[in-house]
PDB file of N, CA and C in Angstrom:
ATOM      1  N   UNK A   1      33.115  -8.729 -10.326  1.00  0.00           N
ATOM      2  CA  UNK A   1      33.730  -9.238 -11.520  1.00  0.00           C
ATOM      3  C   UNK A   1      32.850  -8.998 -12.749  1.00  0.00           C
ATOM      4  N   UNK A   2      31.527  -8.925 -12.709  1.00  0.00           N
ATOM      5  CA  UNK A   2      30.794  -8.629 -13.723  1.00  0.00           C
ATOM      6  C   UNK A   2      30.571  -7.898 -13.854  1.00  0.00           C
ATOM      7  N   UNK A   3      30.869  -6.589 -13.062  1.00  0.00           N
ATOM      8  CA  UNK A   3      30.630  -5.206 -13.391  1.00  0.00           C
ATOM      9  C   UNK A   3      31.939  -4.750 -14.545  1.00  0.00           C
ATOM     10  N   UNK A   4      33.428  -5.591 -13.927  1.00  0.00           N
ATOM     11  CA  UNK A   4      34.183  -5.176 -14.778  1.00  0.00           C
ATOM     12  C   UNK A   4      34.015  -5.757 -16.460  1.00  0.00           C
ATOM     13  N   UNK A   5      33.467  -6.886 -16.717  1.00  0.00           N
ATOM     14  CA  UNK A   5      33.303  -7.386 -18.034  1.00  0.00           C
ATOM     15  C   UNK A   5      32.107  -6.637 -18.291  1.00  0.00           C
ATOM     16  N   UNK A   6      31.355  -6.216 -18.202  1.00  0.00           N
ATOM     17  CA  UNK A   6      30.240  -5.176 -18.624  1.00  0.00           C
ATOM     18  C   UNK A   6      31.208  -3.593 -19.183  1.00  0.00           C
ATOM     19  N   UNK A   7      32.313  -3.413 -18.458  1.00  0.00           N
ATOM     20  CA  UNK A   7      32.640  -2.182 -18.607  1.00  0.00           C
ATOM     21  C   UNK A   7      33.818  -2.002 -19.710  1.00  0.00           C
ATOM     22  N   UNK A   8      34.033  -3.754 -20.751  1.00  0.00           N
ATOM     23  CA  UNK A   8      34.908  -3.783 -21.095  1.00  0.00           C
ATOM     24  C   UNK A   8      34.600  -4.002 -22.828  1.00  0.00           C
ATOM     25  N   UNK A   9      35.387  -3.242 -23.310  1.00  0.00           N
ATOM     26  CA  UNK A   9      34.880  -3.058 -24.779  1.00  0.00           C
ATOM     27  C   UNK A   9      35.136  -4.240 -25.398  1.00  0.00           C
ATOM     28  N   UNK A  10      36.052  -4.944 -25.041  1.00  0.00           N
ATOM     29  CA  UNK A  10      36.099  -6.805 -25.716  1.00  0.00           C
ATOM     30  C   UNK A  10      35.166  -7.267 -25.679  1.00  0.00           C
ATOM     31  N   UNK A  11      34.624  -6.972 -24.737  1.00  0.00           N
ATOM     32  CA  UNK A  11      33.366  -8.428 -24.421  1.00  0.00           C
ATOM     33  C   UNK A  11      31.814  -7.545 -25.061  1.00  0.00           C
ATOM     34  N   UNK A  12      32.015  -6.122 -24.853  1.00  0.00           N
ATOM     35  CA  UNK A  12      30.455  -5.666 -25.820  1.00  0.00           C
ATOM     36  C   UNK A  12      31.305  -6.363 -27.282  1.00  0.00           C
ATOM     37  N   UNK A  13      32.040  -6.539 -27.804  1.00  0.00           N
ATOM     38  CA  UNK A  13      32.401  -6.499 -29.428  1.00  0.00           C
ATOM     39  C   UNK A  13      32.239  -7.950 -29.698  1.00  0.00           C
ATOM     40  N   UNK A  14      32.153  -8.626 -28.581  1.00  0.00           N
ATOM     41  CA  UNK A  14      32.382 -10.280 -28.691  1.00  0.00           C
ATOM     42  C   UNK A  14      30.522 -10.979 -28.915  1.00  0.00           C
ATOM     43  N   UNK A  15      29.887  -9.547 -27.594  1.00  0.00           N
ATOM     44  CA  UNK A  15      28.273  -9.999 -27.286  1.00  0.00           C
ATOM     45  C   UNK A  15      27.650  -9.512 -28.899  1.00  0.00           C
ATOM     46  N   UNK A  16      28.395  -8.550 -29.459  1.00  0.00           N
ATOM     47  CA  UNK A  16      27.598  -8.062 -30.648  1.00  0.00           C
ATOM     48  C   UNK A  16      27.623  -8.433 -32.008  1.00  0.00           C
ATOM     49  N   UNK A  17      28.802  -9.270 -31.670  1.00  0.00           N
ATOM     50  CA  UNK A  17      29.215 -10.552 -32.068  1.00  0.00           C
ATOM     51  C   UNK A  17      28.445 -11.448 -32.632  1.00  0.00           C
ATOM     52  N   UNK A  18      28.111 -12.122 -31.216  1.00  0.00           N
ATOM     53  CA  UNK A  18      27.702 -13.535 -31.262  1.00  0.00           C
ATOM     54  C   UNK A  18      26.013 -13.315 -31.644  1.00  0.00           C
ATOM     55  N   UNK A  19      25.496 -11.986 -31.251  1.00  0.00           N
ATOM     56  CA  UNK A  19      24.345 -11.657 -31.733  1.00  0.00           C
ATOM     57  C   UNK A  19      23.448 -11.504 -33.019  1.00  0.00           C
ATOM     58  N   UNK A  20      24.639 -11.116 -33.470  1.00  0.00           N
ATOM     59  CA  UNK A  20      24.442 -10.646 -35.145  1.00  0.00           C
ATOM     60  C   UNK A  20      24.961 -12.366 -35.409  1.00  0.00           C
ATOM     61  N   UNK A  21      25.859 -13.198 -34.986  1.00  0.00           N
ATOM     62  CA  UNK A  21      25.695 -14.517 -36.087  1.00  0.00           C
ATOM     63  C   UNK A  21      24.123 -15.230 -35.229  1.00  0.00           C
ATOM     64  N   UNK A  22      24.143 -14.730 -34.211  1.00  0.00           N
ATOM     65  CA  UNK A  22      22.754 -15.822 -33.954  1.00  0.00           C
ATOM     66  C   UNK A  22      21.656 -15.416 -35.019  1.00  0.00           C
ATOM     67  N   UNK A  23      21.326 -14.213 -35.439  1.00  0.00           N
ATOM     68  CA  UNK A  23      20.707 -13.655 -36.068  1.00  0.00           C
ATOM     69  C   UNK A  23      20.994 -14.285 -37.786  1.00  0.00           C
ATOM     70  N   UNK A  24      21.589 -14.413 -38.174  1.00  0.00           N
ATOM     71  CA  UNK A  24      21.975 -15.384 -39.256  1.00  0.00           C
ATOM     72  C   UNK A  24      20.858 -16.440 -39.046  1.00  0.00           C
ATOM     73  N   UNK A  25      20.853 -17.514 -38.270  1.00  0.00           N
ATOM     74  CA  UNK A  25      20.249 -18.891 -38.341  1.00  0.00           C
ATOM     75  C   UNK A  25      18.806 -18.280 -37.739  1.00  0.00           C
ATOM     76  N   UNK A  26      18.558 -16.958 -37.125  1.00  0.00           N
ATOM     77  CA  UNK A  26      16.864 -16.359 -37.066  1.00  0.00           C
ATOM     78  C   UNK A  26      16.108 -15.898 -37.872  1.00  0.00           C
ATOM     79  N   UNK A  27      17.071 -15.090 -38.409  1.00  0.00           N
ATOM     80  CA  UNK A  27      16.641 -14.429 -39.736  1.00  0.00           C
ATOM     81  C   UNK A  27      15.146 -13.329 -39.475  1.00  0.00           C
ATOM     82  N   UNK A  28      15.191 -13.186 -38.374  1.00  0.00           N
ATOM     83  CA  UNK A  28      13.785 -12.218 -38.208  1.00  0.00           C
ATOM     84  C   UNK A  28      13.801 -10.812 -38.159  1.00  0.00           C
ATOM     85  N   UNK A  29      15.243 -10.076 -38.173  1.00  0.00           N
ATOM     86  CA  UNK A  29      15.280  -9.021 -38.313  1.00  0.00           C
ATOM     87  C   UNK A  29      15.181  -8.206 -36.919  1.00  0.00           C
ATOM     88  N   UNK A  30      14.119  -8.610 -36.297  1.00  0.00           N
ATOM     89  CA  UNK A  30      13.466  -7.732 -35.295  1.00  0.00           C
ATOM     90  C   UNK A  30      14.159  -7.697 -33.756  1.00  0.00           C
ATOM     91  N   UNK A  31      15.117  -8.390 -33.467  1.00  0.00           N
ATOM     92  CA  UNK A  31      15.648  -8.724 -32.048  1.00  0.00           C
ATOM     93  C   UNK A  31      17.235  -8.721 -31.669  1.00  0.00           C
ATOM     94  N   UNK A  32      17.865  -9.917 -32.787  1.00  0.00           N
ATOM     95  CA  UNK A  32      18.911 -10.381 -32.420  1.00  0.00           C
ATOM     96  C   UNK A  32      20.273  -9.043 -33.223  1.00  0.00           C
ATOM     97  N   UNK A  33      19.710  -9.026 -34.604  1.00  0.00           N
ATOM     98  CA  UNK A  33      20.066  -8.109 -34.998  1.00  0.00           C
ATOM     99  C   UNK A  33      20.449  -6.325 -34.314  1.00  0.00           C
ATOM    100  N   UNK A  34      19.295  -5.937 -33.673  1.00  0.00           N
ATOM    101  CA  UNK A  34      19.790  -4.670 -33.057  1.00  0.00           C
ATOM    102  C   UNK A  34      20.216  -4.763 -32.000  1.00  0.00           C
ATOM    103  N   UNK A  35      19.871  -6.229 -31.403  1.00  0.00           N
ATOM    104  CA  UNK A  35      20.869  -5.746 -30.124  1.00  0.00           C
ATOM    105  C   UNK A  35      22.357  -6.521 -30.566  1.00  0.00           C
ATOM    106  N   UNK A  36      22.800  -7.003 -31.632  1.00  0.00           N
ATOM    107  CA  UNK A  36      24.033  -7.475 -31.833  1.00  0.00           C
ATOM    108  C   UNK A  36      24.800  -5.820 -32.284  1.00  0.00           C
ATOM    109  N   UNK A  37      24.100  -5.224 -33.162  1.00  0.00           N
ATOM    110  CA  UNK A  37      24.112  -3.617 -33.861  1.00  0.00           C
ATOM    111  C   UNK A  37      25.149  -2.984 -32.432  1.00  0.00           C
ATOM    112  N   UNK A  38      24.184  -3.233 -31.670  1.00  0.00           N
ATOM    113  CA  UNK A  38      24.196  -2.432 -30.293  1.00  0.00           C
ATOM    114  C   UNK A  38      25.316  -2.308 -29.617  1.00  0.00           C
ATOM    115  N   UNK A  39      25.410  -3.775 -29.278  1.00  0.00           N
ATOM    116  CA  UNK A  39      26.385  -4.635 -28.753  1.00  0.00           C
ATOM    117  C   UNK A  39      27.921  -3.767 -29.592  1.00  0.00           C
ATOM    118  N   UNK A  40      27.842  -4.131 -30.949  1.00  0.00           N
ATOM    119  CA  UNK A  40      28.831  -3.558 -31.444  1.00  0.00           C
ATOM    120  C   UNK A  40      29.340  -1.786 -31.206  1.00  0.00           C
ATOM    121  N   UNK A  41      28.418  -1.087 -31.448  1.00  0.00           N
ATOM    122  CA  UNK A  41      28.375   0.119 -31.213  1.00  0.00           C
ATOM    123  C   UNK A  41      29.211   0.563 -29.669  1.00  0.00           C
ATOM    124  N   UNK A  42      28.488  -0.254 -28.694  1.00  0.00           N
ATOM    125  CA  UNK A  42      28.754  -0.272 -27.360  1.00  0.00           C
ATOM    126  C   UNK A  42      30.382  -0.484 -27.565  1.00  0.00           C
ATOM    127  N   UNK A  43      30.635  -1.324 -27.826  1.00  0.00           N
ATOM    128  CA  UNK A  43      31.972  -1.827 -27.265  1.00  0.00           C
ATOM    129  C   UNK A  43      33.145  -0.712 -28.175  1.00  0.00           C
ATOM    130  N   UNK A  44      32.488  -0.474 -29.492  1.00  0.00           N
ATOM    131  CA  UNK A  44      33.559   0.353 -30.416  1.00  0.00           C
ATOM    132  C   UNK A  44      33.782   1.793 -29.334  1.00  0.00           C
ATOM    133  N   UNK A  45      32.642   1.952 -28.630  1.00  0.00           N
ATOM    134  CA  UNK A  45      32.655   3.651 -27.842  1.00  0.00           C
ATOM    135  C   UNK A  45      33.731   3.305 -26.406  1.00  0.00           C
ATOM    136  N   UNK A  46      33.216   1.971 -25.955  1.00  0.00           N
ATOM    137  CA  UNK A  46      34.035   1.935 -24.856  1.00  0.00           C
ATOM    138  C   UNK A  46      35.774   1.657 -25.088  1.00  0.00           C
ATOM    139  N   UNK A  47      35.782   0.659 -26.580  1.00  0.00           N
ATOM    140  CA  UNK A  47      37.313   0.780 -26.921  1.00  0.00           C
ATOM    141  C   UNK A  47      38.089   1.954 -27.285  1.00  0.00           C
ATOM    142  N   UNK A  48      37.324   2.493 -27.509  1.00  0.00           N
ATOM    143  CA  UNK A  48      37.837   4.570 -28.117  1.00  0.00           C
ATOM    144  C   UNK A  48      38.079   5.361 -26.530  1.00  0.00           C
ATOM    145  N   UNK A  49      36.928   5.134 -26.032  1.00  0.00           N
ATOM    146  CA  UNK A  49      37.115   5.331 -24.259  1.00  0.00           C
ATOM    147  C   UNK A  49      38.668   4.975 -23.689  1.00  0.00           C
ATOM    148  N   UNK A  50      38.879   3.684 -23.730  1.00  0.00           N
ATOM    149  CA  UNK A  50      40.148   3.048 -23.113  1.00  0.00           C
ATOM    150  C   UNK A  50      41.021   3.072 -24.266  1.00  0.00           C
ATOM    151  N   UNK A  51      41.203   3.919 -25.563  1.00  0.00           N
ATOM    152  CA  UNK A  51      42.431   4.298 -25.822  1.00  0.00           C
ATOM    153  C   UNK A  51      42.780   5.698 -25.523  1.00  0.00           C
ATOM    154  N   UNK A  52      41.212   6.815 -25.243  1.00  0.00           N
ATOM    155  CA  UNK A  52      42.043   7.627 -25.286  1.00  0.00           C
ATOM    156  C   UNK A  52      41.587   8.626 -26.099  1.00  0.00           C
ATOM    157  N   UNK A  53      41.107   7.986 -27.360  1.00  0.00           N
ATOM    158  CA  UNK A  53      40.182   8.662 -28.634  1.00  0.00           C
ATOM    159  C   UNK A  53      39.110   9.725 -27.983  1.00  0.00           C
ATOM    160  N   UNK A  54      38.909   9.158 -27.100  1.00  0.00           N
ATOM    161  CA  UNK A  54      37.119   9.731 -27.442  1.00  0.00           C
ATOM    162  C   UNK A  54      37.322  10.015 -25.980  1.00  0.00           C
ATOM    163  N   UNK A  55      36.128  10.524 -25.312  1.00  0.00           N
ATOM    164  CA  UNK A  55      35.710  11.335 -23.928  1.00  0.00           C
ATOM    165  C   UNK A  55      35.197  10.901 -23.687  1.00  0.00           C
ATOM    166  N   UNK A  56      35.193  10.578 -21.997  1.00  0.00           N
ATOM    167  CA  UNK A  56      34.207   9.292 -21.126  1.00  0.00           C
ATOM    168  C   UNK A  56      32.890  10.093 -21.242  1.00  0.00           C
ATOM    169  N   UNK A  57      32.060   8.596 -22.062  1.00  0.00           N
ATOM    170  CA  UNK A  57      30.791   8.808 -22.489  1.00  0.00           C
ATOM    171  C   UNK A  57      29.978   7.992 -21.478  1.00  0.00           C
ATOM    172  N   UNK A  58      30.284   6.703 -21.431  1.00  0.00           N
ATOM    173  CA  UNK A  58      29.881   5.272 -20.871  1.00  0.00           C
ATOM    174  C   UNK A  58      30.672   5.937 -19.512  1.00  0.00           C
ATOM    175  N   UNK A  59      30.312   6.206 -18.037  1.00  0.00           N
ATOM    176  CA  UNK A  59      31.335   6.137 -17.256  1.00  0.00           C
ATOM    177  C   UNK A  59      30.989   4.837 -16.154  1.00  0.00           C
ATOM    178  N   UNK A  60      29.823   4.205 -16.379  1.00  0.00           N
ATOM    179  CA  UNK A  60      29.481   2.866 -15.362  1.00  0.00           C
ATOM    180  C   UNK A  60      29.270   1.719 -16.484  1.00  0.00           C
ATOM    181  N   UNK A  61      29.291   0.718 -15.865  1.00  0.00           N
ATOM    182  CA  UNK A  61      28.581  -0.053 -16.403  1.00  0.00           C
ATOM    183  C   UNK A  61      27.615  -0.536 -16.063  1.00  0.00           C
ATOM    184  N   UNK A  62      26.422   0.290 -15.762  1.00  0.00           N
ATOM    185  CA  UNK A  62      24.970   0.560 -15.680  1.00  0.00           C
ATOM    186  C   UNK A  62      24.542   1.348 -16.480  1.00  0.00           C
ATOM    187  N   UNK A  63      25.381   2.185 -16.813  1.00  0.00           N
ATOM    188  CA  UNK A  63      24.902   3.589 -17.893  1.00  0.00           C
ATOM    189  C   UNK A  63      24.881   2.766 -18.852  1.00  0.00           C
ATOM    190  N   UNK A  64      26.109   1.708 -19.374  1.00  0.00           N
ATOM    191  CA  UNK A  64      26.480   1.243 -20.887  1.00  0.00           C
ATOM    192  C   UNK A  64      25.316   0.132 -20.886  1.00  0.00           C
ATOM    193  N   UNK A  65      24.630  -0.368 -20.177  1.00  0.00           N
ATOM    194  CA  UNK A  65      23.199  -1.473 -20.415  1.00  0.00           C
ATOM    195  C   UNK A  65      22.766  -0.662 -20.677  1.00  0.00           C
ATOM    196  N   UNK A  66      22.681   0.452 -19.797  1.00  0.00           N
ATOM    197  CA  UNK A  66      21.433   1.459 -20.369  1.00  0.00           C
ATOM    198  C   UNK A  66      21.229   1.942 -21.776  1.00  0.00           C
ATOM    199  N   UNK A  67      22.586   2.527 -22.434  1.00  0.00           N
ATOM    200  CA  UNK A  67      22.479   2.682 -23.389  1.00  0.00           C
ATOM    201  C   UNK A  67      22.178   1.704 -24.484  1.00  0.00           C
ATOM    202  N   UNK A  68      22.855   0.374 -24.143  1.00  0.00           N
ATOM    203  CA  UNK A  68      22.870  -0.572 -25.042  1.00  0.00           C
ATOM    204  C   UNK A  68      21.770  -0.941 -25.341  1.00  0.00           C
ATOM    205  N   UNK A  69      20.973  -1.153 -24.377  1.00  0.00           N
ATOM    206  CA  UNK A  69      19.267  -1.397 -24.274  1.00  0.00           C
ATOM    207  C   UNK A  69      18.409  -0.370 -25.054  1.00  0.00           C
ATOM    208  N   UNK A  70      18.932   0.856 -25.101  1.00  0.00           N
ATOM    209  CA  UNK A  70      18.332   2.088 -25.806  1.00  0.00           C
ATOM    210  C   UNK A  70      18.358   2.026 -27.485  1.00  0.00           C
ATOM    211  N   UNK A  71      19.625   1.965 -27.710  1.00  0.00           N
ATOM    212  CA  UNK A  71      20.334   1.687 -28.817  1.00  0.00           C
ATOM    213  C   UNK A  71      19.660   0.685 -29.447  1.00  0.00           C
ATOM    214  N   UNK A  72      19.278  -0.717 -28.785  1.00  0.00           N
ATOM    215  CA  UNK A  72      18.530  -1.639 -29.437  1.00  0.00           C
ATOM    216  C   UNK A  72      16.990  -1.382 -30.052  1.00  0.00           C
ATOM    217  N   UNK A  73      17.004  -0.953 -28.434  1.00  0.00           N
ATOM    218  CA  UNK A  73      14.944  -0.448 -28.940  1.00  0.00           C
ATOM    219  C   UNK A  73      14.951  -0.033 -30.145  1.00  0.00           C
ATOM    220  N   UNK A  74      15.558   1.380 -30.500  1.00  0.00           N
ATOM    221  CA  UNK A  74      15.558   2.494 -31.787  1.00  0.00           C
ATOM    222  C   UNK A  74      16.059   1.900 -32.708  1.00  0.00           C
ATOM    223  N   UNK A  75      16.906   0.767 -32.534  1.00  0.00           N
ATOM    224  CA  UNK A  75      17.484  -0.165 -34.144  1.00  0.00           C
ATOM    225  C   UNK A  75      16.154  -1.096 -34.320  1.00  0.00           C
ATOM    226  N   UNK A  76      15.315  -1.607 -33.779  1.00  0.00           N
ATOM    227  CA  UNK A  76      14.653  -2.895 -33.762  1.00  0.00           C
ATOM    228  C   UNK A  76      13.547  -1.349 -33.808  1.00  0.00           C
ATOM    229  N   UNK A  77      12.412  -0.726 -33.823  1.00  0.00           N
ATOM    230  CA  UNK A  77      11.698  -0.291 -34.085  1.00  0.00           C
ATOM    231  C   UNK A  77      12.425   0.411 -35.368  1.00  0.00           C
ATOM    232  N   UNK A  78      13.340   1.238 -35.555  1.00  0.00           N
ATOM    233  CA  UNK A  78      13.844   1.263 -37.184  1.00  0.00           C
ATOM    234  C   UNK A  78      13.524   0.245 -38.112  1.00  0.00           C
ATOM    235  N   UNK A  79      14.480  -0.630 -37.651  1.00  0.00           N
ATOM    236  CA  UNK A  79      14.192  -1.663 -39.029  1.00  0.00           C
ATOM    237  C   UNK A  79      12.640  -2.728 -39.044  1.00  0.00           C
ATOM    238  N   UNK A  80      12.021  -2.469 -38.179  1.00  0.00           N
ATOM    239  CA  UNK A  80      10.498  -2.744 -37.925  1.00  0.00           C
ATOM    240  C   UNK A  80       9.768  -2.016 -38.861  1.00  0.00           C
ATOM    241  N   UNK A  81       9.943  -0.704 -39.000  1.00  0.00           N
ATOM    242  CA  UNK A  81       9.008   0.213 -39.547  1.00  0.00           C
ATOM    243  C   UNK A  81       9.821  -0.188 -41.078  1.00  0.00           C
ATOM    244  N   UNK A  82      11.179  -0.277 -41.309  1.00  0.00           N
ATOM    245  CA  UNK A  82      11.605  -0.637 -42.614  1.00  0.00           C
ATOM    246  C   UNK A  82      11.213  -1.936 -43.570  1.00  0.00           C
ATOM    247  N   UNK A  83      11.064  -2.973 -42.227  1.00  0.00           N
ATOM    248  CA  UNK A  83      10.594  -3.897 -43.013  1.00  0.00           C
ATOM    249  C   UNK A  83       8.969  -4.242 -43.386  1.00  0.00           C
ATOM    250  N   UNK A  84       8.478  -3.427 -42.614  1.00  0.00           N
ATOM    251  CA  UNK A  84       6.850  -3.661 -42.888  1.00  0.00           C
ATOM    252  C   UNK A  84       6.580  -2.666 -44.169  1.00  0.00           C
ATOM    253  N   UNK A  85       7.144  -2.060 -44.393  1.00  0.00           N
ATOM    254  CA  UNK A  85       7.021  -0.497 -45.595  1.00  0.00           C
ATOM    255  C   UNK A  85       7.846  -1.379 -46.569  1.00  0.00           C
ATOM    256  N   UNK A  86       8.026  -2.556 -46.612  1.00  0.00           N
ATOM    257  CA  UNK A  86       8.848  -3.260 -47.930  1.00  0.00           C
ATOM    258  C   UNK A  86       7.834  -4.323 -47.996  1.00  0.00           C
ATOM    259  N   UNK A  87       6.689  -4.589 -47.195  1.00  0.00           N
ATOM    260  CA  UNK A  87       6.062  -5.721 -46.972  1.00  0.00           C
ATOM    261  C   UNK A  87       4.840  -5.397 -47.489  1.00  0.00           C
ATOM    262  N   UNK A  88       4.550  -4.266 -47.815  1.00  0.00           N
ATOM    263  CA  UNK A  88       3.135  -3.670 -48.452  1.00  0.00           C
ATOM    264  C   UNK A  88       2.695  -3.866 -49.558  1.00  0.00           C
ATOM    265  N   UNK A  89       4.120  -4.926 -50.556  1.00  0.00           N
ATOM    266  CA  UNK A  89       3.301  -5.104 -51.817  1.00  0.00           C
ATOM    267  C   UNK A  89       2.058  -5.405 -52.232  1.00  0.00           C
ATOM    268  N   UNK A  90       1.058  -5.500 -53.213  1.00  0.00           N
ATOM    269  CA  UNK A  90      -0.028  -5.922 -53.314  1.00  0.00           C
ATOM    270  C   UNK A  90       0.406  -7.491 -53.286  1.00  0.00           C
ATOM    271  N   UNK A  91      -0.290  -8.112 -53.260  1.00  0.00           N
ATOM    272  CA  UNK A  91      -0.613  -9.669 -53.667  1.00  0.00           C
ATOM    273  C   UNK A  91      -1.862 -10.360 -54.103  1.00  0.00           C
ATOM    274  N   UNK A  92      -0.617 -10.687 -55.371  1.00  0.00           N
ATOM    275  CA  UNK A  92      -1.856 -11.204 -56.609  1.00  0.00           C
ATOM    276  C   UNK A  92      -2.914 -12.294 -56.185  1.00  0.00           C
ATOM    277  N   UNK A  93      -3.511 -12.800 -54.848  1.00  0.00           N
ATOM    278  CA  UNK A  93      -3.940 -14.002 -54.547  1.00  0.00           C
ATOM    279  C   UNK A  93      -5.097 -12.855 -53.451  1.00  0.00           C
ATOM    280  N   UNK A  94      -5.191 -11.581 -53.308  1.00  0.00           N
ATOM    281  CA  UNK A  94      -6.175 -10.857 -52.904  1.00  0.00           C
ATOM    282  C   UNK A  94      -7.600 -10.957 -54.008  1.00  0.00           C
ATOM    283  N   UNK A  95      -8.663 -11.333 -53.118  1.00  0.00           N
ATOM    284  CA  UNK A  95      -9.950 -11.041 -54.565  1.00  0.00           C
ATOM    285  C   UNK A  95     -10.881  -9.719 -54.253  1.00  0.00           C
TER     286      UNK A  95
END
């Protein structure tokens, strides 16, 4: 049964969801955010999958953690390297 809700584009759109609002009340940028990103991404490929749109990309749902997990790393080291390169201002309280 959990292989089939893993393989189902509702429930990545629901997890990427609830990720990105947890990320609201975290506000850290670094975690909740790319894997909510992810989450979303995931489920938009697998809903294009099950209409029809698009060409089986995801064909397990072991591949689609896999990816989803991938997808996160490279969003969360992206916006890692983005937010520390915005964080470099000087500060006037250095002597």
């Amino acid at each position: 049964m959990i292989e089939e809700l893993l393989y189902s584009g509702n429930v990545w759109l629901i997890i990427g969801l609830l990720l990105a609002i947890i990320e609201l009340s975290n506000g850290t940028l670094i975690v909740f955010l790319p894997m909510g990103i992810s989450g979303l991404i995931t489920g938009l490929i697998l809903k294009l999958q099950e209409n029809g749109n698009l060409s089986i990309i995801l064909d397990s749902w072991s591949f689609t953690l896999v990816i989803w997990g991938l997808v996160s790393l490279v969003l969360s080291l992206l916006l890692n390297f983005i937010v520390k390169k915005k964080e470099n201002a000087k500060d006037v309280n250095n002597y």
